[in-house]
C-alpha atoms as a PDB file:
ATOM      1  CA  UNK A   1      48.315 -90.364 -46.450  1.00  0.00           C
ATOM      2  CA  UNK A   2      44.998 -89.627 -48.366  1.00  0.00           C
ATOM      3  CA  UNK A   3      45.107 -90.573 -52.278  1.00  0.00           C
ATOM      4  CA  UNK A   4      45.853 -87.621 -54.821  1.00  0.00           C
ATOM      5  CA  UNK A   5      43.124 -86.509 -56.162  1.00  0.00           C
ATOM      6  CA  UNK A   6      42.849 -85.444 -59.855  1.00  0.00           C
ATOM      7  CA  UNK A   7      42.063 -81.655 -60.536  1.00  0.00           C
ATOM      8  CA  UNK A   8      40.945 -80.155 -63.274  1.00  0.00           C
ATOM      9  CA  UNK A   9      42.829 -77.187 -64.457  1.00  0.00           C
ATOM     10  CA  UNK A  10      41.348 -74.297 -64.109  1.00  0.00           C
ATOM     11  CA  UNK A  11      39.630 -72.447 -66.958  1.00  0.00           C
ATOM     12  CA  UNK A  12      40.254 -69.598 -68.616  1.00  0.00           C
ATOM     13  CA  UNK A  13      37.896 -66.795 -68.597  1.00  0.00           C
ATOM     14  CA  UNK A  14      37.764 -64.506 -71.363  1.00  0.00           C
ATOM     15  CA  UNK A  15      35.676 -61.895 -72.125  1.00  0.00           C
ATOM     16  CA  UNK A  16      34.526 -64.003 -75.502  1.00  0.00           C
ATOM     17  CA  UNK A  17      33.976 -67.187 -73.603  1.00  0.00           C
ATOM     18  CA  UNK A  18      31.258 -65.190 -70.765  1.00  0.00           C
ATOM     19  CA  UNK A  19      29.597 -63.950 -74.080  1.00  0.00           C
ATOM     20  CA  UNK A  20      29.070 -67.211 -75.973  1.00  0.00           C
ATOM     21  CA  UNK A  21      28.244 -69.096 -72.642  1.00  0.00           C
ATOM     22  CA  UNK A  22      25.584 -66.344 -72.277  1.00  0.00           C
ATOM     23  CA  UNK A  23      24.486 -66.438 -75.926  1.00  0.00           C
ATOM     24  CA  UNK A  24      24.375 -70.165 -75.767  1.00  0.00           C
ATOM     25  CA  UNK A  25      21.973 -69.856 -72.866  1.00  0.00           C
ATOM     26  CA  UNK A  26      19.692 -67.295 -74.498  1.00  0.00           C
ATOM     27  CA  UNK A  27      19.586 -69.642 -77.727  1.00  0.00           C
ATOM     28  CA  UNK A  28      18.650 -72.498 -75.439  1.00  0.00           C
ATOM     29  CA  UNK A  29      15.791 -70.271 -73.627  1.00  0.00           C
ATOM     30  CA  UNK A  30      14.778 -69.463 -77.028  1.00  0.00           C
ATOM     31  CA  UNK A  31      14.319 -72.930 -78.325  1.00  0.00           C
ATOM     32  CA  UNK A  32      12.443 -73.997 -75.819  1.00  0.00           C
ATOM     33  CA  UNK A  33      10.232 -71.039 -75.526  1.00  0.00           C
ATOM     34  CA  UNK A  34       9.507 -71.870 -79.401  1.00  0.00           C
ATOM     35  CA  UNK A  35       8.763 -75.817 -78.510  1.00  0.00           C
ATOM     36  CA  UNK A  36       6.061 -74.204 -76.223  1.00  0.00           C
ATOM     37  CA  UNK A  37       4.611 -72.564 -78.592  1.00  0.00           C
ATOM     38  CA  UNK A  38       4.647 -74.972 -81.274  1.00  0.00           C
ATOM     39  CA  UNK A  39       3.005 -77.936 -78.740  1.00  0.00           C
ATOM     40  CA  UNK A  40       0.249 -75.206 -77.929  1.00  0.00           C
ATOM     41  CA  UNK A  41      -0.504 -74.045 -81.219  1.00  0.00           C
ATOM     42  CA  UNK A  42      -0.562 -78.132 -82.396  1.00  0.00           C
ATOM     43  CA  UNK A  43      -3.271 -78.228 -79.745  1.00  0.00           C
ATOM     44  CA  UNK A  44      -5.100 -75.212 -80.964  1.00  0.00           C
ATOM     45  CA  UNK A  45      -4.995 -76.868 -84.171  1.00  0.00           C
ATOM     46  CA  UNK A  46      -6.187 -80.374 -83.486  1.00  0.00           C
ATOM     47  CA  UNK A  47      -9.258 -78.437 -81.367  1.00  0.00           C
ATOM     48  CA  UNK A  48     -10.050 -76.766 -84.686  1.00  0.00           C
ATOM     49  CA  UNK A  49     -10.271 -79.661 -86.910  1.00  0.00           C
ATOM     50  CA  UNK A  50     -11.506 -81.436 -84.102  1.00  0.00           C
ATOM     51  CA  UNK A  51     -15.093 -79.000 -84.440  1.00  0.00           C
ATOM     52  CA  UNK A  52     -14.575 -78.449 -87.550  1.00  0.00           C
ATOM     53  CA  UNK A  53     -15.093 -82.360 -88.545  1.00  0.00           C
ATOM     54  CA  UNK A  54     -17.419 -83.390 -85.137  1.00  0.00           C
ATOM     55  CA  UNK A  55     -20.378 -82.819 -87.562  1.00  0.00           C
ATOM     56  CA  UNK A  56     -19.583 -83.658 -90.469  1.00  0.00           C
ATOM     57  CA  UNK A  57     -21.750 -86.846 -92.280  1.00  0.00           C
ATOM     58  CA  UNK A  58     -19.452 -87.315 -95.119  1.00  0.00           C
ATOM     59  CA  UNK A  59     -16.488 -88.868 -93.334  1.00  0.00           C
ATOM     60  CA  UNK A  60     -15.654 -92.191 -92.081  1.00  0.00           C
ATOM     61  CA  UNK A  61     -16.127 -93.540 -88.522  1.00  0.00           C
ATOM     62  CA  UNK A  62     -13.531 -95.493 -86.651  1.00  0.00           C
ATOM     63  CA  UNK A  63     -15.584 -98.563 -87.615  1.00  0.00           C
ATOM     64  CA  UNK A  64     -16.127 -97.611 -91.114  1.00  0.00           C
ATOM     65  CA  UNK A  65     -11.887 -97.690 -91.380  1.00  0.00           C
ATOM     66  CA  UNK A  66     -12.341-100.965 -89.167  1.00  0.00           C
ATOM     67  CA  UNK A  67     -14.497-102.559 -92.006  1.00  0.00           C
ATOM     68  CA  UNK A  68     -11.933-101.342 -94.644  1.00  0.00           C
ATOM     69  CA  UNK A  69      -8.764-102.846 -92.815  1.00  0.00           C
ATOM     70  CA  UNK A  70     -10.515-106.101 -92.280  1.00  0.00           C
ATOM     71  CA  UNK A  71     -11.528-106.250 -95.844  1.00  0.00           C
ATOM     72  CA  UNK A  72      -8.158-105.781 -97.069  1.00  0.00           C
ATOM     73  CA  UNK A  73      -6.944-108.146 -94.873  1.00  0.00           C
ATOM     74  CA  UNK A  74      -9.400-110.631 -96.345  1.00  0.00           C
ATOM     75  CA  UNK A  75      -8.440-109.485 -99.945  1.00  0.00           C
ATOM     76  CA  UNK A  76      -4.675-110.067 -99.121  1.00  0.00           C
ATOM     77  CA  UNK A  77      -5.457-113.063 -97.128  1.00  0.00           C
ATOM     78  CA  UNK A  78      -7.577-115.041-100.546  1.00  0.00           C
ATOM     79  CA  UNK A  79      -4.880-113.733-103.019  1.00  0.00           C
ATOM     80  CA  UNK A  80      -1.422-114.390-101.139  1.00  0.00           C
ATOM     81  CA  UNK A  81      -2.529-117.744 -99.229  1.00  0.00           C
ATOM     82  CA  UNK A  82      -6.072-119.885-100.871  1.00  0.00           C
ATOM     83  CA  UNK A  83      -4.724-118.973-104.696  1.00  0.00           C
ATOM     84  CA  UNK A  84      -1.529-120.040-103.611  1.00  0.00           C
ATOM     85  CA  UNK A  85      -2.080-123.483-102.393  1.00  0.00           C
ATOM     86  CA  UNK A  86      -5.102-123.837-104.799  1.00  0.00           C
ATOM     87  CA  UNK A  87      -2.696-123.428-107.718  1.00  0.00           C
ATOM     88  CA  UNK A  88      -0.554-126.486-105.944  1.00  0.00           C
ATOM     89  CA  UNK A  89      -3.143-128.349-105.899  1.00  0.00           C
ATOM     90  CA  UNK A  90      -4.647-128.150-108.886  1.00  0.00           C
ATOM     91  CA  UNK A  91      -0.782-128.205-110.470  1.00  0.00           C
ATOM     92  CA  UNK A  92      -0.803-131.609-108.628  1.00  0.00           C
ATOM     93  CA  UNK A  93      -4.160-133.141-109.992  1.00  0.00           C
ATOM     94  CA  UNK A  94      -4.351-131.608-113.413  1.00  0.00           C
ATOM     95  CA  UNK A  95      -0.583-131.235-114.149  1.00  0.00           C
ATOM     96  CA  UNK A  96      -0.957-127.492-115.559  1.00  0.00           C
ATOM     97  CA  UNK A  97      -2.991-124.789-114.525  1.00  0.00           C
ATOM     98  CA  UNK A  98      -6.130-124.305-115.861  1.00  0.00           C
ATOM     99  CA  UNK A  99      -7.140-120.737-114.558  1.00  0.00           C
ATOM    100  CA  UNK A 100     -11.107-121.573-114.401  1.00  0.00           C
ATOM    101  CA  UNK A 101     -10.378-124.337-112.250  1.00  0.00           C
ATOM    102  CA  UNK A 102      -7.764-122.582-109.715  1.00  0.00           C
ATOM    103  CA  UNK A 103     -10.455-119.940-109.637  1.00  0.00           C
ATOM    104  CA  UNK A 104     -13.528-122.539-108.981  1.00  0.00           C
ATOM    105  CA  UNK A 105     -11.166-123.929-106.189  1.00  0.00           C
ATOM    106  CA  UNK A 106     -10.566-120.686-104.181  1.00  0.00           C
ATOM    107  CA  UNK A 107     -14.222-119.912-104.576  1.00  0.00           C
ATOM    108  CA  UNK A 108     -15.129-123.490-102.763  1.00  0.00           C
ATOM    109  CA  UNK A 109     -11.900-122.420-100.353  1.00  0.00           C
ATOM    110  CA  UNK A 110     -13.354-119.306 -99.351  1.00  0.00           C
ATOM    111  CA  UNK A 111     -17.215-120.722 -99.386  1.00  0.00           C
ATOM    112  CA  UNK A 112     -15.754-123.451 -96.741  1.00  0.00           C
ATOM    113  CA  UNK A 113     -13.632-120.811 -94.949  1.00  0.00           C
ATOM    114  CA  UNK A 114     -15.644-117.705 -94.650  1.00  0.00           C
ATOM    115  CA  UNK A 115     -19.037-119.085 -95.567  1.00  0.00           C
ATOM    116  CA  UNK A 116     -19.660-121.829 -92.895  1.00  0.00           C
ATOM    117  CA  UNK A 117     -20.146-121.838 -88.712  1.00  0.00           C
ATOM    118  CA  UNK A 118     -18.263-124.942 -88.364  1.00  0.00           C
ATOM    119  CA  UNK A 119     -14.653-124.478 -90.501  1.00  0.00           C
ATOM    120  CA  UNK A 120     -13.298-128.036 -90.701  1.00  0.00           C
ATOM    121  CA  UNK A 121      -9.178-129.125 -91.828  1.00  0.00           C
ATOM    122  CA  UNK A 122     -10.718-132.051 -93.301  1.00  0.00           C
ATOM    123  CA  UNK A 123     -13.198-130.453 -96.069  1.00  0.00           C
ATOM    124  CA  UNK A 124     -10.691-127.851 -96.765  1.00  0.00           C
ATOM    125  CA  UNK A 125      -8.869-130.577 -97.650  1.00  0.00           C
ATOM    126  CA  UNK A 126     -11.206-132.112 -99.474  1.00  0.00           C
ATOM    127  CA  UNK A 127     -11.797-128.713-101.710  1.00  0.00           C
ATOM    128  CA  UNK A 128      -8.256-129.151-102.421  1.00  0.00           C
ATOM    129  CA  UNK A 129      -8.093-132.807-103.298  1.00  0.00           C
ATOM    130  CA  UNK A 130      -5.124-133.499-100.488  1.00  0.00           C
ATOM    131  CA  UNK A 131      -4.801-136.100 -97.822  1.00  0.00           C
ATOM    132  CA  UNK A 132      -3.741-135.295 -93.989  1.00  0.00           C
ATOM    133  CA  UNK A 133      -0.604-137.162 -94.875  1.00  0.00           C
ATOM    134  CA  UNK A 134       0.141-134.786 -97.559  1.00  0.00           C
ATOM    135  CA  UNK A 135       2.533-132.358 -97.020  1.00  0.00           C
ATOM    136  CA  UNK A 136       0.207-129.130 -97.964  1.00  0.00           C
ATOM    137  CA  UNK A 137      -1.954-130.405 -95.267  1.00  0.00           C
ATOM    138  CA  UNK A 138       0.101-128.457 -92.691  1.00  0.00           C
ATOM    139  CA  UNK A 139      -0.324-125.394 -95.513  1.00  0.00           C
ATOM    140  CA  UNK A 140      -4.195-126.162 -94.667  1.00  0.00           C
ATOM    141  CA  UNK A 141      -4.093-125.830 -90.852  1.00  0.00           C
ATOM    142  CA  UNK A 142      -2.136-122.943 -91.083  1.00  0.00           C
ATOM    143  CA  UNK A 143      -4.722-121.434 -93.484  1.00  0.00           C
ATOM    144  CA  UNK A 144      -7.759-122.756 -91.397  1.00  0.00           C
ATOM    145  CA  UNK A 145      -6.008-120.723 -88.009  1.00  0.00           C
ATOM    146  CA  UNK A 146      -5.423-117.395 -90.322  1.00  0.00           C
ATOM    147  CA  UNK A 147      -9.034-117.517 -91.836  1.00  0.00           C
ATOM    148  CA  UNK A 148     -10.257-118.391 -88.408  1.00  0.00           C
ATOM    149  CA  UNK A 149      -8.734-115.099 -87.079  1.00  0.00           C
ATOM    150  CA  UNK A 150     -10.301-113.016 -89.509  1.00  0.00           C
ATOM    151  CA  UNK A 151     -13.880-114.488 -88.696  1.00  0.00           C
ATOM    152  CA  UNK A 152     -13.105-113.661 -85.070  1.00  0.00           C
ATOM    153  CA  UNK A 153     -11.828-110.275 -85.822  1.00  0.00           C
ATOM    154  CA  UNK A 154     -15.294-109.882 -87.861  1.00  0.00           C
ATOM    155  CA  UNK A 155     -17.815-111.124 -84.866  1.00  0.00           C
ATOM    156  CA  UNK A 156     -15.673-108.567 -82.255  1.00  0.00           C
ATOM    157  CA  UNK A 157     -16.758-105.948 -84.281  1.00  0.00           C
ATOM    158  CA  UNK A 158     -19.813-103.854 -83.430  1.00  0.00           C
ATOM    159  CA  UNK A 159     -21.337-103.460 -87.096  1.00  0.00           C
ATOM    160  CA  UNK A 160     -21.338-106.933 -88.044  1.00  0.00           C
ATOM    161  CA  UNK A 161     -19.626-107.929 -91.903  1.00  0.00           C
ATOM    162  CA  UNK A 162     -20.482-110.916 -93.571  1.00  0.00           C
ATOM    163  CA  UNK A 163     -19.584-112.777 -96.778  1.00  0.00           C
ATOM    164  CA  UNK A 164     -21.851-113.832 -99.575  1.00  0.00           C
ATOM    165  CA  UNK A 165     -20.874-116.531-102.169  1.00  0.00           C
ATOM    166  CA  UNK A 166     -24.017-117.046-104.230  1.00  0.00           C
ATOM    167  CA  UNK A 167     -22.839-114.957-106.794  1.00  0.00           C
ATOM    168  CA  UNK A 168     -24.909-116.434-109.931  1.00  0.00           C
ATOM    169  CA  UNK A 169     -21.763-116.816-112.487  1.00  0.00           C
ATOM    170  CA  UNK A 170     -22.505-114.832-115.453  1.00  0.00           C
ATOM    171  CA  UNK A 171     -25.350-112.880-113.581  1.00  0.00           C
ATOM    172  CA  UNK A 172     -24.449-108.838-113.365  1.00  0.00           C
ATOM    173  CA  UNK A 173     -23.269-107.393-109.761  1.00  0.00           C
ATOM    174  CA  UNK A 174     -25.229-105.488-107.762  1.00  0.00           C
ATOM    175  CA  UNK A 175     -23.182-102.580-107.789  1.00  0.00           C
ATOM    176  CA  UNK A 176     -24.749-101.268-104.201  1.00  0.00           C
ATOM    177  CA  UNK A 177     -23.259-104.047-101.999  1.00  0.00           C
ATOM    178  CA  UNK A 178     -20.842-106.212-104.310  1.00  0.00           C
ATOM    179  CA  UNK A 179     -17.732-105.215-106.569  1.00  0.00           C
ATOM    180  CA  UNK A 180     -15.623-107.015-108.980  1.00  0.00           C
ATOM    181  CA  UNK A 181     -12.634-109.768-107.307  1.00  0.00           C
ATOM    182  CA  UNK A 182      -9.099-107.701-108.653  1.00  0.00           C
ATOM    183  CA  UNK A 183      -8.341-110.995-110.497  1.00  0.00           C
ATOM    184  CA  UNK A 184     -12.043-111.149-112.509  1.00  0.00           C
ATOM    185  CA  UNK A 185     -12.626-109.000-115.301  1.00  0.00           C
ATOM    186  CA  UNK A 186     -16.473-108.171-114.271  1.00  0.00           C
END
């Protein structure tokens, strides 16, 4: 005996049903035919811009937008992390927080960081009056990595950035290669 197998009814055919399968079809022919011509006129498009902009002297390169992401990173970087754990520390010394000296201590933090070949745990430390005991001193390594990584990222690229910290307090900037820190008021 073979097994029963299931069947599906039948279905009906009506006139109505042949026209909306049919309709259905066209609509679907349609659509497509419209995603065609969208994709090529999107590619039309970018070919456009694409001369229109090949010459142009006033836009930024891929490296200028490079520059710009690493520098925000670096802004991000000093504001969420070094005045962070300077403000701990200098809670921990001083008891309060005198702003002049949580600002004198991310300036040393980002002198010893950013401004030095040879980044070392233990003068970071040192900036920041902790032992390697201490518990921010894992805080510190974890700051040394992140501020190593942004150095690296800076070497890789092709136009070279560097950071300056002999910025004469007091002195005016030199509005052609420096601007004001968000947190200073010029």
């Amino acid at each position: 005996m073979s097994p029963a197998r299931a069947t599906t009814p039948p279905r009906a055919t009506t006139p109505h049903s042949t026209e909306l399968r049919a309709y259905t079809g066209s609509v679907r022919a349609e659509a497509e035919e419209l995603r065609q011509t969208v994709a090529c006129s999107e590619a039309r498009l970018d070919l456009v811009v694409a001369s229109r902009t090949a010459f142009r002297t006033d836009l930024d390169t891929e490296e200028a937008e490079s520059h710009r992401t690493l520098a925000d990173r670096y802004a991000n970087f000093v504001e969420q992390s070094l005045y962070g754990i300077a403000r701990k520390a200098v809670r921990e010394k001083h008891g309060d927080l005198p702003p002049d000296k949580t600002a004198r201590v991310v300036a040393a933090l980002c002198g010893e960081l950013f401004g030095r070949a040879d980044v070392s745990e233990r003068r970071v430390r040192r900036v920041l009056g902790i032992r390697a005991d201490h518990e921010p001193a894992q805080t510190v390594q974890r700051v040394v990595t992140r501020a190593r990584g942004i150095v690296a990222e800076s070497v890789r690229m092709k136009t070279r950035g560097s950071w300056e910290f002999d910025r004469i307090p007091g002195a005016p900037l030199d509005e052609g290669r420096q601007q004001p820190w968000a947190r200073c008021d010029r």
